[in-house]
Structures are given as structure tokens and as C-alpha cells.
N, C-alpha and C. Protein backbone atom coordinates (compact mmCIF):
# COMPACT_ATOMS: atom_id res chain seq x y z
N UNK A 1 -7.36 13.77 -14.46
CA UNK A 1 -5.99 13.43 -14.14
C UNK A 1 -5.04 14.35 -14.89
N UNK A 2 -5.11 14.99 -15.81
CA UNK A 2 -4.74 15.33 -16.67
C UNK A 2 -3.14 14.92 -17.21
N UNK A 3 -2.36 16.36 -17.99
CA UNK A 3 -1.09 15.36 -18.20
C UNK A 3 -0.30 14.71 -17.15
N UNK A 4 -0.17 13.06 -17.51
CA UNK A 4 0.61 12.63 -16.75
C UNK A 4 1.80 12.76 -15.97
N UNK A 5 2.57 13.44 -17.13
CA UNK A 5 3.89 14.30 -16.85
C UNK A 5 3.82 15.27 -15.65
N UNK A 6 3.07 15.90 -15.41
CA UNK A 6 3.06 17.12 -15.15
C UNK A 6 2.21 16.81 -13.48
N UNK A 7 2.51 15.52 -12.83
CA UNK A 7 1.68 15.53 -11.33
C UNK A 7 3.00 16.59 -10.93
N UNK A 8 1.89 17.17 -9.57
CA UNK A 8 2.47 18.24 -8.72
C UNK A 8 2.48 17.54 -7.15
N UNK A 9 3.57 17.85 -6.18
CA UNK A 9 3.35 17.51 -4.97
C UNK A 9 1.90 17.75 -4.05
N UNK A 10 1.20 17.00 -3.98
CA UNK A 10 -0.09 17.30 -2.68
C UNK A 10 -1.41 16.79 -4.16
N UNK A 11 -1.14 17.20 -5.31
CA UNK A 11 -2.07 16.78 -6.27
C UNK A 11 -2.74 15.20 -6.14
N UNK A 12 -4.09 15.22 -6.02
CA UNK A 12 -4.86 13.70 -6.00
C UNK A 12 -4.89 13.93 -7.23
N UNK A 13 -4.05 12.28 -7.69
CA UNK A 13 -4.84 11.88 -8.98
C UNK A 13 -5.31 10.32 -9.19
N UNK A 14 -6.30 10.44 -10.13
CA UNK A 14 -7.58 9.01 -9.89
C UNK A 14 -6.37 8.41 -11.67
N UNK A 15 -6.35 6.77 -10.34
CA UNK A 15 -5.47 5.88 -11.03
C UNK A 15 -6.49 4.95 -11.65
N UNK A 16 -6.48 4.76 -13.26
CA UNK A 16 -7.20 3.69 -13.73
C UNK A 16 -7.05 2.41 -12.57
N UNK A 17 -8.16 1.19 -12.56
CA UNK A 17 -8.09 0.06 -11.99
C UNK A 17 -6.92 -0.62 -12.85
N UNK A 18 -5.83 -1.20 -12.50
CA UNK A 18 -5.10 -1.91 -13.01
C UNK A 18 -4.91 -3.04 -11.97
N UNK A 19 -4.78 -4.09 -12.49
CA UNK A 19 -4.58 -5.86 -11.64
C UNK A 19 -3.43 -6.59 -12.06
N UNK A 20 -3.38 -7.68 -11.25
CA UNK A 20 -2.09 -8.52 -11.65
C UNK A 20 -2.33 -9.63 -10.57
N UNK A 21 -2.39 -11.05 -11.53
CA UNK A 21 -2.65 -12.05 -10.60
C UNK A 21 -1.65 -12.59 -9.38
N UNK A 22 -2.23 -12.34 -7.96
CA UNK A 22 -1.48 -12.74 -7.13
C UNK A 22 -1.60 -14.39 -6.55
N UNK A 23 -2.47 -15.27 -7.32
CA UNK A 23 -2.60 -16.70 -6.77
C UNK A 23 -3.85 -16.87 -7.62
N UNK A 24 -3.97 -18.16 -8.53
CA UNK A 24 -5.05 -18.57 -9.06
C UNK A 24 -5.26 -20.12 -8.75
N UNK A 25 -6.31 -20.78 -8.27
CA UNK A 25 -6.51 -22.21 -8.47
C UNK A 25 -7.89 -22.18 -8.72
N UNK A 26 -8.05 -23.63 -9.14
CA UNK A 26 -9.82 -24.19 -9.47
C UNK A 26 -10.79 -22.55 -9.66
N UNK A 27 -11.58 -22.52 -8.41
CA UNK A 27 -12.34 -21.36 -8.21
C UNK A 27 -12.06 -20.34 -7.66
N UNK A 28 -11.08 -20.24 -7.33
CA UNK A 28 -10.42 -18.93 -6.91
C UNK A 28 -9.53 -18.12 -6.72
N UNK A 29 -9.43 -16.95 -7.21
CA UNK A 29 -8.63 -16.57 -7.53
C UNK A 29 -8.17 -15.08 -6.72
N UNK A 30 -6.79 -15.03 -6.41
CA UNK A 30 -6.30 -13.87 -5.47
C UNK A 30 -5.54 -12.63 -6.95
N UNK A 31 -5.82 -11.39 -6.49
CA UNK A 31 -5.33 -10.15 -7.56
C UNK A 31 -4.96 -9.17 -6.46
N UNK A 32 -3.71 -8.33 -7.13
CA UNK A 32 -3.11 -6.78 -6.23
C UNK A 32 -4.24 -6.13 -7.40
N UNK A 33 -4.26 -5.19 -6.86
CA UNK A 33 -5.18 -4.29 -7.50
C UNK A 33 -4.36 -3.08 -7.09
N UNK A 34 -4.39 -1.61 -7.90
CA UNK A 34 -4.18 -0.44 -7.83
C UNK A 34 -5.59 0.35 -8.34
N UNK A 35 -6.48 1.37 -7.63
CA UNK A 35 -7.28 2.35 -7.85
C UNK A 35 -7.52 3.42 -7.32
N UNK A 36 -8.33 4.09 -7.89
CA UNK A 36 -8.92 5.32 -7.20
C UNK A 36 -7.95 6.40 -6.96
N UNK A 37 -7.93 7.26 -5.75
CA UNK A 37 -7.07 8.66 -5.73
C UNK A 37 -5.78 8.30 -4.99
N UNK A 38 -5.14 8.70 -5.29
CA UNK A 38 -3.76 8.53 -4.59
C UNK A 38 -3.20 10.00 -4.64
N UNK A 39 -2.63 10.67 -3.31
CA UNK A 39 -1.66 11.74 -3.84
C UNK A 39 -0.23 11.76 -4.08
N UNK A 40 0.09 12.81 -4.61
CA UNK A 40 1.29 12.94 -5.21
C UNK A 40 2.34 13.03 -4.06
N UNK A 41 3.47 13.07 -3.73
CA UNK A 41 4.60 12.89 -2.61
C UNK A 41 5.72 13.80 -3.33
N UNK A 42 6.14 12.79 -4.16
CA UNK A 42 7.29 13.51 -4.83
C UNK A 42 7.25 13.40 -6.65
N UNK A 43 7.27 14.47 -7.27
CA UNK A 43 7.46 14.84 -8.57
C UNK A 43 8.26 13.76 -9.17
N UNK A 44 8.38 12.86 -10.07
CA UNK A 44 9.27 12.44 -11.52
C UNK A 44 10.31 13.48 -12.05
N UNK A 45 11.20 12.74 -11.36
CA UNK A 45 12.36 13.63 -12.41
C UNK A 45 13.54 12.89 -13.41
N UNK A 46 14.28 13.35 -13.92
CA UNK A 46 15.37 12.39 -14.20
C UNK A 46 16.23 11.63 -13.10
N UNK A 47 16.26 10.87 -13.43
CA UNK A 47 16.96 9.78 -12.46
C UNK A 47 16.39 9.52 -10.84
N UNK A 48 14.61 10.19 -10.93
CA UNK A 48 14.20 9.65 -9.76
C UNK A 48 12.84 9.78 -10.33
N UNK A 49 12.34 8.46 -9.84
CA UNK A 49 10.72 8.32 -9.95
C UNK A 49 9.74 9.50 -8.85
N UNK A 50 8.63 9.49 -9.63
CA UNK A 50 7.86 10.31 -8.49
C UNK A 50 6.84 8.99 -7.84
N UNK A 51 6.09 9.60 -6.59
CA UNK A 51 5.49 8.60 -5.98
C UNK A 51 4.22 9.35 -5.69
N UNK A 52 3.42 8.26 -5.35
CA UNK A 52 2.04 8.75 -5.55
C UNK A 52 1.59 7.40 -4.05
N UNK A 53 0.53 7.90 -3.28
CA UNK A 53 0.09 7.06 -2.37
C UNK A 53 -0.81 7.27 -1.81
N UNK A 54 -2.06 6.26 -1.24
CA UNK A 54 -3.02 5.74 -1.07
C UNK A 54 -3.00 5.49 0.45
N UNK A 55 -3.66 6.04 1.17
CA UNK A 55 -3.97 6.02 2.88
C UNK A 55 -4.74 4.28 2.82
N UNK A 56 -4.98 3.69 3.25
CA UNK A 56 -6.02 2.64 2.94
C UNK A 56 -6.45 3.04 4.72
N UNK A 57 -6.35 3.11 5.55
CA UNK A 57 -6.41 3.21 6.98
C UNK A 57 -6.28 2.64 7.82
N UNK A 58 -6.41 2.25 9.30
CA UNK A 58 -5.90 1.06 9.82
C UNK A 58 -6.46 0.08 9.72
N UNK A 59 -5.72 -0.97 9.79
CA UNK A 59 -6.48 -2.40 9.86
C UNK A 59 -5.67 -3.56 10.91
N UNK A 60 -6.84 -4.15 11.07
CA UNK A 60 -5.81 -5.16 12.16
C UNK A 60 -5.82 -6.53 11.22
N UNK A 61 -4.74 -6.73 11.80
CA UNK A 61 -4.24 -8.68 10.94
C UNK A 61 -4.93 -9.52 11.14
N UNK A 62 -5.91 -9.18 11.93
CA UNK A 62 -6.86 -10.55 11.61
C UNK A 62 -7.78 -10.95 10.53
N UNK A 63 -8.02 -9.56 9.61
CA UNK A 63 -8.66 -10.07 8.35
C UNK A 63 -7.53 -10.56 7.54
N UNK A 64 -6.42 -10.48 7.70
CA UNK A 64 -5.28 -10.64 6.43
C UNK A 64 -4.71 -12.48 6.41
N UNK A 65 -4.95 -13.27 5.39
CA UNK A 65 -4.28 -14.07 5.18
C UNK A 65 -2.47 -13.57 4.44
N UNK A 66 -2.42 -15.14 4.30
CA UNK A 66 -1.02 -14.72 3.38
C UNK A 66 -1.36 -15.62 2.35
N UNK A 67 -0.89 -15.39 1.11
CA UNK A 67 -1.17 -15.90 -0.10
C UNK A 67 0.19 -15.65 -1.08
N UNK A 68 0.41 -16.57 -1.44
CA UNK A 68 2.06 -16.66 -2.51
C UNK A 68 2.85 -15.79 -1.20
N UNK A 69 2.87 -16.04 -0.30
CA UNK A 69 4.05 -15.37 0.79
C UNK A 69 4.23 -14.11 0.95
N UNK A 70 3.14 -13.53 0.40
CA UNK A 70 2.34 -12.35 0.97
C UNK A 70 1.19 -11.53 1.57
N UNK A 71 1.12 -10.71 2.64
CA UNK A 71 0.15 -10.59 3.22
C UNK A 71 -1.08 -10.34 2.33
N UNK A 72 -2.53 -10.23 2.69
CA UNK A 72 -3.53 -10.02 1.94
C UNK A 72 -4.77 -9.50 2.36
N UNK A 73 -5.35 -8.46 1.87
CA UNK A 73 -6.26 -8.38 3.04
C UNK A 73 -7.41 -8.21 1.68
N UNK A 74 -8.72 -8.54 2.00
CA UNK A 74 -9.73 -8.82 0.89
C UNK A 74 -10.57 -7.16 0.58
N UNK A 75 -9.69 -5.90 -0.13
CA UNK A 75 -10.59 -5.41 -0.28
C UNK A 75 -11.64 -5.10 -1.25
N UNK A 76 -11.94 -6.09 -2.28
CA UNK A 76 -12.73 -5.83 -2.93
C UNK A 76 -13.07 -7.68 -3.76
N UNK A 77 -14.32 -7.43 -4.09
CA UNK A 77 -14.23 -9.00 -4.84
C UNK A 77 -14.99 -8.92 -5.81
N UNK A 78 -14.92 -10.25 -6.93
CA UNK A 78 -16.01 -10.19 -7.87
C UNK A 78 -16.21 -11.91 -7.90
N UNK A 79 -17.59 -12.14 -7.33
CA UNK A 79 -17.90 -13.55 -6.80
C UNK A 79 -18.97 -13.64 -7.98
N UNK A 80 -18.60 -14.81 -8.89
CA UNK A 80 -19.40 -15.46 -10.41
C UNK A 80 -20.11 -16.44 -9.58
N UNK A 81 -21.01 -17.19 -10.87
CA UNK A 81 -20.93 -18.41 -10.78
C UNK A 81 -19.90 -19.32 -10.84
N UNK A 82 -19.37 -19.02 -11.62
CA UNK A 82 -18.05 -19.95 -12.10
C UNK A 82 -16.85 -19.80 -11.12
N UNK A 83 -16.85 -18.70 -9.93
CA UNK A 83 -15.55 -18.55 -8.84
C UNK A 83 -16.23 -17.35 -8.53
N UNK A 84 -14.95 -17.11 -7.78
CA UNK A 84 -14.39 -16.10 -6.71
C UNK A 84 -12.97 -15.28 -7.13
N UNK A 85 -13.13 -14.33 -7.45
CA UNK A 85 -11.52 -13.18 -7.33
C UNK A 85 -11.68 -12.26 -6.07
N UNK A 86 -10.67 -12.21 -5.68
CA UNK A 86 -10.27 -11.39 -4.29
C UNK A 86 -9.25 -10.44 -5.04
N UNK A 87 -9.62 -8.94 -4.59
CA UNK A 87 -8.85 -7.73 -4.68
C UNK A 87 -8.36 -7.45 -3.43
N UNK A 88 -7.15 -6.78 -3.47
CA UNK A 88 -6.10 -6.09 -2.38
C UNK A 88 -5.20 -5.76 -3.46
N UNK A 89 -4.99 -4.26 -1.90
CA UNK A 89 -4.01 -3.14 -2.17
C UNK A 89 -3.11 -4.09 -2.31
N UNK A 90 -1.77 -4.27 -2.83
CA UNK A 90 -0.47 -4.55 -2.41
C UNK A 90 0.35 -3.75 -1.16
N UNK A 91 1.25 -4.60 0.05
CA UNK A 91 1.34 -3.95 0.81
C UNK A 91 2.88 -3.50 -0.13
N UNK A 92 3.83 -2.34 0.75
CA UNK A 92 4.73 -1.84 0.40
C UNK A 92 6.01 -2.71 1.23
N UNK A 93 7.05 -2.18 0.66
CA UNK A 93 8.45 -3.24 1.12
C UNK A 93 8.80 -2.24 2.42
N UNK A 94 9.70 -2.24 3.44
CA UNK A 94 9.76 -1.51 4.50
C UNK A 94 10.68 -0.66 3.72
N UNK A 95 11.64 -0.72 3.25
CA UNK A 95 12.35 0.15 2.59
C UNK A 95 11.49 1.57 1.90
N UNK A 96 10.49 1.39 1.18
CA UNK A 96 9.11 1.87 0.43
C UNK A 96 8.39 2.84 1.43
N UNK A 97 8.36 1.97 2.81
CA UNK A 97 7.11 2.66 4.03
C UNK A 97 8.17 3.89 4.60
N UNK A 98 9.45 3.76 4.71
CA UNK A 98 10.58 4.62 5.13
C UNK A 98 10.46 5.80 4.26
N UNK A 99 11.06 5.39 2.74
CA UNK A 99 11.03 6.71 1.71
C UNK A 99 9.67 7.53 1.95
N UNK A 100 8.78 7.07 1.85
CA UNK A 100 7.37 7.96 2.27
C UNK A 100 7.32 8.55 3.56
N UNK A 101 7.67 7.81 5.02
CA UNK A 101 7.71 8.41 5.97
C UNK A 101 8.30 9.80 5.49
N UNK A 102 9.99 9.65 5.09
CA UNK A 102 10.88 10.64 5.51
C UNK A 102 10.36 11.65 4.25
N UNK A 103 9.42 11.82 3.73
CA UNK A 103 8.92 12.71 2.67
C UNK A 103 7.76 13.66 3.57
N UNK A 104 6.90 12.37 3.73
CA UNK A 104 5.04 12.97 4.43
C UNK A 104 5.82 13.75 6.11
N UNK A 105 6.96 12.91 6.75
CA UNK A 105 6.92 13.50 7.84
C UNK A 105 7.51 15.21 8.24
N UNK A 106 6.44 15.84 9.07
CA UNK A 106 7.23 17.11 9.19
C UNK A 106 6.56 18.19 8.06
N UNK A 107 6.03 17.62 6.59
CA UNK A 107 5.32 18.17 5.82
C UNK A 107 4.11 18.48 5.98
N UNK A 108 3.41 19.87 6.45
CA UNK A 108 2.44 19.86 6.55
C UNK A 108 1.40 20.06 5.60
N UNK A 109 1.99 20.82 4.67
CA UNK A 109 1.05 20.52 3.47
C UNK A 109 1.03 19.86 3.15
N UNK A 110 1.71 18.23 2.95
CA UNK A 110 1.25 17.39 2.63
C UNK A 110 0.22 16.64 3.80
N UNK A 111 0.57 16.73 4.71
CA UNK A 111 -0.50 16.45 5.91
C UNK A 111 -1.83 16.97 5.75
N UNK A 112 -2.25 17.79 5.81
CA UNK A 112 -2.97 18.86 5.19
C UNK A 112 -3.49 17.80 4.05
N UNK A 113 -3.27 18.33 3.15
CA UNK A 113 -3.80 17.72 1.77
C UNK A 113 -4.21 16.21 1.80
N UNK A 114 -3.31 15.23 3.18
CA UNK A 114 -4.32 13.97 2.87
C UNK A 114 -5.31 13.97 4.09
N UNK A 115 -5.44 15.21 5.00
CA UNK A 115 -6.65 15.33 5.67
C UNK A 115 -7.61 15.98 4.50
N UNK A 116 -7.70 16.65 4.44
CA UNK A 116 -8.73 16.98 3.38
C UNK A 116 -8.51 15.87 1.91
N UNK A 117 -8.25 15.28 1.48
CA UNK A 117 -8.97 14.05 0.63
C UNK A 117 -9.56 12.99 1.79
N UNK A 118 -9.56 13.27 3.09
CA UNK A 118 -10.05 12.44 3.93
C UNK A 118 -9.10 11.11 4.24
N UNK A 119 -7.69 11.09 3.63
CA UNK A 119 -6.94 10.26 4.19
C UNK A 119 -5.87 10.06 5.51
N UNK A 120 -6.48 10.44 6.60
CA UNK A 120 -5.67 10.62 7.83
C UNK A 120 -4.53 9.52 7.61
N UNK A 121 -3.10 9.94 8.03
CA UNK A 121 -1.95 9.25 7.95
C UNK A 121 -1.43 10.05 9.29
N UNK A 122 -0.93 9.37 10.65
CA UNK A 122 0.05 9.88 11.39
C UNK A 122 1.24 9.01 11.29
N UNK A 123 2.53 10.14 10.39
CA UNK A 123 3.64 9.31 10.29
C UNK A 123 3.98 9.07 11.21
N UNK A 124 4.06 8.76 12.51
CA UNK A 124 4.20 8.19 13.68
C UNK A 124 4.17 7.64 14.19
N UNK A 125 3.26 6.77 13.45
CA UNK A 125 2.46 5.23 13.58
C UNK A 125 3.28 4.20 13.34
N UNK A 126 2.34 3.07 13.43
CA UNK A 126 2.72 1.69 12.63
C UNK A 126 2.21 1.28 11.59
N UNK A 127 3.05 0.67 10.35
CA UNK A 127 2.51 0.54 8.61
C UNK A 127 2.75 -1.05 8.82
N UNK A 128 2.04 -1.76 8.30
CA UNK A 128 1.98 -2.84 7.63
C UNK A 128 2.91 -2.63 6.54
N UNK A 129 3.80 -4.03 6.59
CA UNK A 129 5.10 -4.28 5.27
C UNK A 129 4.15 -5.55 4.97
N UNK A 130 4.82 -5.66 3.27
CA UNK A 130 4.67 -6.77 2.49
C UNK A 130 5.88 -7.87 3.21
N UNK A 131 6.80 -7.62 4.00
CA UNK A 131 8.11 -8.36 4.67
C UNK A 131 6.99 -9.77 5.72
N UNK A 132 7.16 -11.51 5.77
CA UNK A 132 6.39 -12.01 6.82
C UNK A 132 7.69 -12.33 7.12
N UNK A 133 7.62 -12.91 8.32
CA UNK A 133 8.50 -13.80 9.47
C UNK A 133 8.20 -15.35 9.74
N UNK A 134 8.97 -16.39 8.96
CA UNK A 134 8.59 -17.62 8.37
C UNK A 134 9.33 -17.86 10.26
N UNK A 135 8.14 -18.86 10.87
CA UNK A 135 8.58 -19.66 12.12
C UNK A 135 9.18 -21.19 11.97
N UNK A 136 9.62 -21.83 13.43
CA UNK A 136 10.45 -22.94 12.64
C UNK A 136 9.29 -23.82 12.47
N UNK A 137 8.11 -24.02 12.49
CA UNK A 137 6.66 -24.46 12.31
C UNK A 137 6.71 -23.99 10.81
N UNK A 138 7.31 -23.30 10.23
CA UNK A 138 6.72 -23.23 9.14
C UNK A 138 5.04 -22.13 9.13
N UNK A 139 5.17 -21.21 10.35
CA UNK A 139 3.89 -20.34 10.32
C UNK A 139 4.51 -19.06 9.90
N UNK A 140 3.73 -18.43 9.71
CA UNK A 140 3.66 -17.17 8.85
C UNK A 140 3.39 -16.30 9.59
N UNK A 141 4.01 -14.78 9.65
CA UNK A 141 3.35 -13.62 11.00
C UNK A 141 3.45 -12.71 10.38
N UNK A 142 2.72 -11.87 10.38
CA UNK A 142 2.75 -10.61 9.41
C UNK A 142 3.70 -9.65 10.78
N UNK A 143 4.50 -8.47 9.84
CA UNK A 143 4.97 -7.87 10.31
C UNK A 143 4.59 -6.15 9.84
N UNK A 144 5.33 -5.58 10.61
CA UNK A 144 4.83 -4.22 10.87
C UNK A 144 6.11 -3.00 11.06
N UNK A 145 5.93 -1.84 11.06
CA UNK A 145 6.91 -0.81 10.78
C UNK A 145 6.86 0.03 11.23
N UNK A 146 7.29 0.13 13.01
CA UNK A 146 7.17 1.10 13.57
C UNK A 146 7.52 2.34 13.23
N UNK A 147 6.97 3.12 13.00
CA UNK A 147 7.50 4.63 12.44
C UNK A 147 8.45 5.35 13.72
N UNK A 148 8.34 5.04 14.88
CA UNK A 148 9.13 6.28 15.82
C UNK A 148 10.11 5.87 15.92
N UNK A 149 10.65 5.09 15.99
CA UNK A 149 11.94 3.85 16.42
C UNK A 149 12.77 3.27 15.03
N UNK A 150 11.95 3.39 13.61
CA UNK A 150 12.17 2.96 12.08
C UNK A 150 12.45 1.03 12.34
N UNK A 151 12.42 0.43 13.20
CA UNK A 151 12.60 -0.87 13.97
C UNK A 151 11.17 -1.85 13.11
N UNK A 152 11.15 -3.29 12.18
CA UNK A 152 10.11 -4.08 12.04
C UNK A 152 10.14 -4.86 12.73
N UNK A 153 8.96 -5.15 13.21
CA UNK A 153 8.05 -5.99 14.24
C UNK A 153 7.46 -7.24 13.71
N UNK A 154 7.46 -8.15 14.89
CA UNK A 154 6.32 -8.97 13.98
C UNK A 154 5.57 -8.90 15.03
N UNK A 155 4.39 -9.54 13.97
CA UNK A 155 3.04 -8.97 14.86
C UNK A 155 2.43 -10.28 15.54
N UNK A 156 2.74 -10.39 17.06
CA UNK A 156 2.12 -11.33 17.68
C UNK A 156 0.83 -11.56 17.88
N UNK A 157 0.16 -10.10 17.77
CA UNK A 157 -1.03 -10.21 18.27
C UNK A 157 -1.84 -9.73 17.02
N UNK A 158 -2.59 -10.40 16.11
CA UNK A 158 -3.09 -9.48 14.88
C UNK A 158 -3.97 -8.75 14.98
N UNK A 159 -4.44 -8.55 16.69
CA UNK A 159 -6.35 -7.93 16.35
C UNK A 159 -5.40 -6.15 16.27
N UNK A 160 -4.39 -5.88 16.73
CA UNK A 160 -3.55 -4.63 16.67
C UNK A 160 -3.79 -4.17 15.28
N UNK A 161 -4.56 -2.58 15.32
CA UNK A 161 -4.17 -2.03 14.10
C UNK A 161 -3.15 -1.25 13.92
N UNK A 162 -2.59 -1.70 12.83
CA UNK A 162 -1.39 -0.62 11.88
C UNK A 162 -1.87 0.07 10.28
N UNK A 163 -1.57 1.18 10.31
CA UNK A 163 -1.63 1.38 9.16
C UNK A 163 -1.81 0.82 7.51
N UNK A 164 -2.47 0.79 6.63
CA UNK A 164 -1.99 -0.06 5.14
C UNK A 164 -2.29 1.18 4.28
N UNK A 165 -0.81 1.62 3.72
CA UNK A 165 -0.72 2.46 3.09
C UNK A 165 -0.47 1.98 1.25
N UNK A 166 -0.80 1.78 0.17
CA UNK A 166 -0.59 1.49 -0.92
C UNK A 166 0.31 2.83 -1.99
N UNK A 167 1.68 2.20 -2.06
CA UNK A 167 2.78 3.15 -3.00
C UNK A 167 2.55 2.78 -4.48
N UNK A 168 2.44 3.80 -5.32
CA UNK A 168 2.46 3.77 -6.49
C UNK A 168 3.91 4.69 -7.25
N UNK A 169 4.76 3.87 -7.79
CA UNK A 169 5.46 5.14 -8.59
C UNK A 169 5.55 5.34 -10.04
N UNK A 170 5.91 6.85 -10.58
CA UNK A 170 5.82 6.47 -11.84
C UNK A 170 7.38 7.32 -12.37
N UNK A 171 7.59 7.18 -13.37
CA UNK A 171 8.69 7.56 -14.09
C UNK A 171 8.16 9.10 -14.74
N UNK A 172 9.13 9.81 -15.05
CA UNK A 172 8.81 11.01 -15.84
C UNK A 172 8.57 11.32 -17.00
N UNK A 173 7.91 10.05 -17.70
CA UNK A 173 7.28 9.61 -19.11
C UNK A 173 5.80 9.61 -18.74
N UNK A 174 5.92 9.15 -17.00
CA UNK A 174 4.18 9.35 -16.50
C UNK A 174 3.73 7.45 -16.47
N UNK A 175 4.60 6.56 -16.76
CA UNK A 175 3.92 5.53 -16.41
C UNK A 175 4.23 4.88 -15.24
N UNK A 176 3.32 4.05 -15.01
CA UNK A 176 2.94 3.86 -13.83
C UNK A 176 3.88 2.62 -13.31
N UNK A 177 4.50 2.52 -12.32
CA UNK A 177 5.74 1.54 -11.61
C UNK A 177 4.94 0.82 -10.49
N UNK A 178 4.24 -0.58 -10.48
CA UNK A 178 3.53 -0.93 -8.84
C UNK A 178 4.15 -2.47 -8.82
């Protein structure tokens, strides 16, 4: 990873596992998780964070619950005797999926650079937001972020895949903002 300070635009760098409890009861327990490679977007400077981000690829809403009133999708677990913890990316705010669009889009080296770490992204698509759409039932709908139109959706139909992209930012001290 080397110095923190010093990420460059298109640079993968491998983010320690860091967690944070998103729902705990009896035996089980829900966590956001941040890992692995993420690339760089935009540099840390004074008075602007740099950002760093994670392709996760498409997925459709039918694996995703909602949990504390956010979406969730199970990617990783550690099942004890004693319980169950569930890992997931955190999704991003639509505001979040925008700033990245209007960075990655049109950039081909950055295009480029998350085809070769093997993270296909067409900003063109549709991203999954952390944003749900509470019905007068009291049901929950995950929503979505059309990239061509900048317009959120909710998602009637969940077997539809959209994008889940995971934003990381950090400050120009190099720590980490999720």
C-alpha cells in the first residue's frame, strides 16, 4: 500500500478489513465491512477528500434484505457455535454514486485500470443506493440510480441487476472516511 499520503489516481490499494456493527441480537449479528483492493478516483487534497472504490458487480435485490433501514446483501460470514455475523459492503448515498459517476465517466484510464484489476464498471448503468422507499404498508423497496437519466428508482422488481459499487474516502493525513 505504501505511503498513505501519497495514493495516485488509477492506483489499487489493499484496504485493511475494518467493521462496524450494523444490527446485533441474541445470535446474530449484521456488520459493514470495508476490504481488499479498491482504486484510487481522486487524490486527497486540502479541503477535498480523495476517494477510493470497490466494483462489487452486479447483483439483483433478491439476495438483499434490509436491516437497521438499510439495504444488505450477505457478502461474507463467520458462523460459530455461539452465532452468526453477516458481512456487507456498505451501499453508497446517491449523492456518493453521482460524485464517482462524474469522475470514472468519460475517463478512460480510469476505465482501463478497473478493467484490468478485473473490476468492470459501465458508468451507464444502474448502482444500487443505501436510499429505501418506506410504503404506506410500512414495506421497504430498495432503490437504484440510474446513471443515463441521474433519476432514483425504486426497484419493483428485485431479480433486476444493478450495480454495488463500495466508496471509501480518505483525508490527506491518509485516514480512512467510510
Amino acid at each position: 500500500m505504501g505511503n498513505a499520503n501519497n495514493r495516485r489516481i488509477g492506483e489499487i490499494i489493499s484496504l485493511p478489513r475494518m467493521k462496524r456493527v450494523l444490527a446485533s441480537g441474541s445470535n446474530l449479528t449484521y456488520e459493514h465491512f470495508i476490504a481488499s483492493r479498491y482504486i484510487c478516483i481522486r487524490e486527497a487534497s486540502t479541503g477535498q477528500r480523495g476517494i477510493l472504490v470497490k466494483v462489487l458487480g452486479r447483483a439483483s435485490g433478491d439476495y438483499a434484505k434490509i436491516v437497521k433501514g438499510v439495504p444488505f446483501w450477505r457478502d461474507d460470514d463467520d458462523i460459530t457455535f455461539y452465532g452468526a455475523i453477516y458481512y456487507g459492503y456498505p451501499l453508497p448515498s446517491v449523492k456518493a454514486v453521482k460524485e464517482v459517476l462524474g469522475i470514472v465517466k468519460g475517463n478512460e484510464s480510469l476505465l482501463r485500470q478497473f478493467e484490468e484489476a478485473r473490476m468492470h464498471i459501465n458508468p451507464d448503468s444502474t448502482f444500487w443506493v443505501k436510499k429505501i422507499r418506506r410504503s404506506k404498508l410500512f414495506f421497504k423497496k430498495l432503490q437504484y440510480l440510474d446513471a443515463h437519466d441521474g433519476k432514483l428508482y425504486t426497484a419493483n422488481d428485485n431479480a433486476n441487476n444493478h450495480y454495488r459499487i463500495s466508496i471509501v474516502y480518505y483525508n490527506k493525513d491518509g485516514e480512512i472516511i467510510w
